[in-house]
C-alpha atoms as a PDB file:
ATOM      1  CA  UNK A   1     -18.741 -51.738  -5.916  1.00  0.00           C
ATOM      2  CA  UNK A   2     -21.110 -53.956  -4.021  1.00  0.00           C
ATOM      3  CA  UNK A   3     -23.333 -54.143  -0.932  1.00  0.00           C
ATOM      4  CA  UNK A   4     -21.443 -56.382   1.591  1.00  0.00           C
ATOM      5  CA  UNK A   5     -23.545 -58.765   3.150  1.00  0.00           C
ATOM      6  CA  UNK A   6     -24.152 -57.005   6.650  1.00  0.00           C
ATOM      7  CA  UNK A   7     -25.836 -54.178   4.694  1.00  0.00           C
ATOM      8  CA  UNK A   8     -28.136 -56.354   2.903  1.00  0.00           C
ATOM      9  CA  UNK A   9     -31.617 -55.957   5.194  1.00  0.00           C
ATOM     10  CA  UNK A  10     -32.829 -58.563   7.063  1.00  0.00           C
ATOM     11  CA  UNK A  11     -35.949 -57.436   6.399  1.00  0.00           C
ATOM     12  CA  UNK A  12     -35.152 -57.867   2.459  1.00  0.00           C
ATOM     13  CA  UNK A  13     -33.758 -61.760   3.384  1.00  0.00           C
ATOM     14  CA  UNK A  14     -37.166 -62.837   4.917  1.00  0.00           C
ATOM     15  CA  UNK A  15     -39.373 -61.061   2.278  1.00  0.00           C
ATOM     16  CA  UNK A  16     -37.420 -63.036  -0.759  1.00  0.00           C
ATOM     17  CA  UNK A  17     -37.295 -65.774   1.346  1.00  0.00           C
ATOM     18  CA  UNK A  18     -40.776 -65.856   1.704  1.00  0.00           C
ATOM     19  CA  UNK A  19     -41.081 -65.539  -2.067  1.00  0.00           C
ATOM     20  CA  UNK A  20     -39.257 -69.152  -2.173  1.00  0.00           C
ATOM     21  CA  UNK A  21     -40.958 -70.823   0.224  1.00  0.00           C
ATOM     22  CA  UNK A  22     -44.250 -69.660  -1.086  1.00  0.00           C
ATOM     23  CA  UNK A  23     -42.779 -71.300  -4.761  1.00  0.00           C
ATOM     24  CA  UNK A  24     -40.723 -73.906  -3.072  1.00  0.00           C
ATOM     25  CA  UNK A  25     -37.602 -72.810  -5.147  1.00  0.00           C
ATOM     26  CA  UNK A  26     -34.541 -71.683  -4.195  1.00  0.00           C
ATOM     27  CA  UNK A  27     -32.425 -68.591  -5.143  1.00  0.00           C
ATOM     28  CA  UNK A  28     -30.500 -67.692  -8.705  1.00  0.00           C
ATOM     29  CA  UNK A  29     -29.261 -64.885 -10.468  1.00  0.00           C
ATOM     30  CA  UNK A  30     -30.186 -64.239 -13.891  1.00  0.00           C
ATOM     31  CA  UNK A  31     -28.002 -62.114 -15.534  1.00  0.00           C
ATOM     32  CA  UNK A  32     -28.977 -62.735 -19.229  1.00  0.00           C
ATOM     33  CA  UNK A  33     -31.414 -59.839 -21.145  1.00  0.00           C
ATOM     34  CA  UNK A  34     -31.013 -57.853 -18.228  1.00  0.00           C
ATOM     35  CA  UNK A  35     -29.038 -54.488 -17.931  1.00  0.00           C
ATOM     36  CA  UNK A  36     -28.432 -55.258 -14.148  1.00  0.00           C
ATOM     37  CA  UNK A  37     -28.564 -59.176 -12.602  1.00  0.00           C
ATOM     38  CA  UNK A  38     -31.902 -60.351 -10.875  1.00  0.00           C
ATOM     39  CA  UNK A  39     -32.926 -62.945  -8.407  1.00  0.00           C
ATOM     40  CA  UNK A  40     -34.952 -65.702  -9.814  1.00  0.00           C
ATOM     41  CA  UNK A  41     -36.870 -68.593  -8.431  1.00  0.00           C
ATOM     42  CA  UNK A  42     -35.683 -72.012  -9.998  1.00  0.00           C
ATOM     43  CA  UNK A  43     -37.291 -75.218  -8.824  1.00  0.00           C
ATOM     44  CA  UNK A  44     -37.534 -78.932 -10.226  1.00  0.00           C
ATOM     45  CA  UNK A  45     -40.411 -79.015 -12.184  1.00  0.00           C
ATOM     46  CA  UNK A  46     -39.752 -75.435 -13.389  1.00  0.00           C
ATOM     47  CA  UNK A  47     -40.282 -74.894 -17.067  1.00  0.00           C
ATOM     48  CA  UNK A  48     -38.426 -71.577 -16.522  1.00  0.00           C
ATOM     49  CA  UNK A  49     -37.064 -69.319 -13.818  1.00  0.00           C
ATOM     50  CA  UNK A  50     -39.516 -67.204 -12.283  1.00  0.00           C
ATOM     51  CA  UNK A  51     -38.624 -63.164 -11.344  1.00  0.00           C
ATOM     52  CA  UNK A  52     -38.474 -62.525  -7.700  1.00  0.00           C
ATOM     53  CA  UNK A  53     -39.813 -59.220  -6.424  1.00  0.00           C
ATOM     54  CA  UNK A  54     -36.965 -57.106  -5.360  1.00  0.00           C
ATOM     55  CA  UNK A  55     -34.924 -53.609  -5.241  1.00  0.00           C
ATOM     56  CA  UNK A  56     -32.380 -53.175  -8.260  1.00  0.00           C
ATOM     57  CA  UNK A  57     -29.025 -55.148  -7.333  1.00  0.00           C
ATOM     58  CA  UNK A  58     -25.834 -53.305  -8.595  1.00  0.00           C
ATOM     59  CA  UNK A  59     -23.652 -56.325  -9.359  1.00  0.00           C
ATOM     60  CA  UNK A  60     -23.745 -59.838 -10.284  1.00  0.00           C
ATOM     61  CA  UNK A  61     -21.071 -60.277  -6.674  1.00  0.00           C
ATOM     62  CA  UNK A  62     -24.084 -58.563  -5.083  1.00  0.00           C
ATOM     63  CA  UNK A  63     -26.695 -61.116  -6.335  1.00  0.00           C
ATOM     64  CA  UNK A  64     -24.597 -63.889  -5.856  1.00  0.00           C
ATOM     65  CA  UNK A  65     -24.227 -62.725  -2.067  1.00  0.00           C
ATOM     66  CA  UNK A  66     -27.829 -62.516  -1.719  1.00  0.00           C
ATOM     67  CA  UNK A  67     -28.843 -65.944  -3.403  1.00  0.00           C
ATOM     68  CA  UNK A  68     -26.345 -68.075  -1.413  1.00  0.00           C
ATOM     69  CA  UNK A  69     -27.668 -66.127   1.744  1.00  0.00           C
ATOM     70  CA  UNK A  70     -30.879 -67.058   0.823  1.00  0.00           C
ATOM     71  CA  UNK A  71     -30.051 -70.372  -0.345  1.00  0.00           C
ATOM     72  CA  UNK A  72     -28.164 -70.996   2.907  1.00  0.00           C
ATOM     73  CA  UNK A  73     -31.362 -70.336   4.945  1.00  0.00           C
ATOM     74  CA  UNK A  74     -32.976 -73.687   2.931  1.00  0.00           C
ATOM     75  CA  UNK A  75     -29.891 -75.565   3.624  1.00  0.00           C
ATOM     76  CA  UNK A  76     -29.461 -75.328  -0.255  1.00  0.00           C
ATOM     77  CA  UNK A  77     -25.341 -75.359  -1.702  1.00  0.00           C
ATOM     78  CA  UNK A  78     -23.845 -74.598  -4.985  1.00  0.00           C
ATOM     79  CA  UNK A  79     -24.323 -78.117  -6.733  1.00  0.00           C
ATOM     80  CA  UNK A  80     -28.275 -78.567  -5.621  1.00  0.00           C
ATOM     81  CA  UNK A  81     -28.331 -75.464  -7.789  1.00  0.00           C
ATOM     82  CA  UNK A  82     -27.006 -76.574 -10.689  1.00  0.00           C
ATOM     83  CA  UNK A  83     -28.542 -79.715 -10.378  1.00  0.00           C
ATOM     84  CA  UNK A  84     -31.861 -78.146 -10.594  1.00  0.00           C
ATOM     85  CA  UNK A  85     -30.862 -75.958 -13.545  1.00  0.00           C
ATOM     86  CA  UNK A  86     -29.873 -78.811 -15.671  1.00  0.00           C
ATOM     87  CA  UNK A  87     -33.501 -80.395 -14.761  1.00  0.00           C
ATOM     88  CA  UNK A  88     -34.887 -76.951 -15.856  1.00  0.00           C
ATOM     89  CA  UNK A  89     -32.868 -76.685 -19.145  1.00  0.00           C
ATOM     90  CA  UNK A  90     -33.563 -80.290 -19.527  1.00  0.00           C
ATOM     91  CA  UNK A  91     -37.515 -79.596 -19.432  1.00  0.00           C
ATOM     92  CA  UNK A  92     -37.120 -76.782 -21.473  1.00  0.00           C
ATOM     93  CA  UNK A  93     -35.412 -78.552 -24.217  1.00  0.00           C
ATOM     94  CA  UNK A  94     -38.269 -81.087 -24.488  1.00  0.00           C
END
């Protein structure tokens, strides 16, 4: 089960926006190592995601929800994402 979106707290929204803005990244979930998914910050220029600060999410659907919330706020979609992961895997690989 997962947190729809109208629970998720506003006042959660601006404090991990805030994290963003103050990295100038935008949202992803990291599900990898992890016993439960986290938000990341992924940017270009990013050798690696960086952890966001934030209460334990239940599901990756929950994540997800949050990030393209968050996302959304930046005017950020689905293939910006990915775009910038492939830069960050691409830096990584060098």
């Amino acid at each position: 089960m997962f947190i729809h979106p109208h629970i998720v707290s506003s006042e959660l929204v601006h404090e991990l926006d805030r994290q963003l803005t103050r990295l100038g990244a935008v949202a992803h979930v990291a599900v990898e190592h992890f016993d439960t998914p986290i938000l990341v910050a992924i940017g270009r220029g990013f050798l690696a995601p960086v952890s966001l600060h934030h209460p334990t999410i239940n599901s990756f659907v929950e994540a997800e929800l949050i990030a393209a919330r968050l996302n959304a706020l930046q005017g950020i979609g689905d293939r910006q994402r990915i775009r910038i992961l492939q830069s960050i895997n691409g830096a990584a690989g060098r």
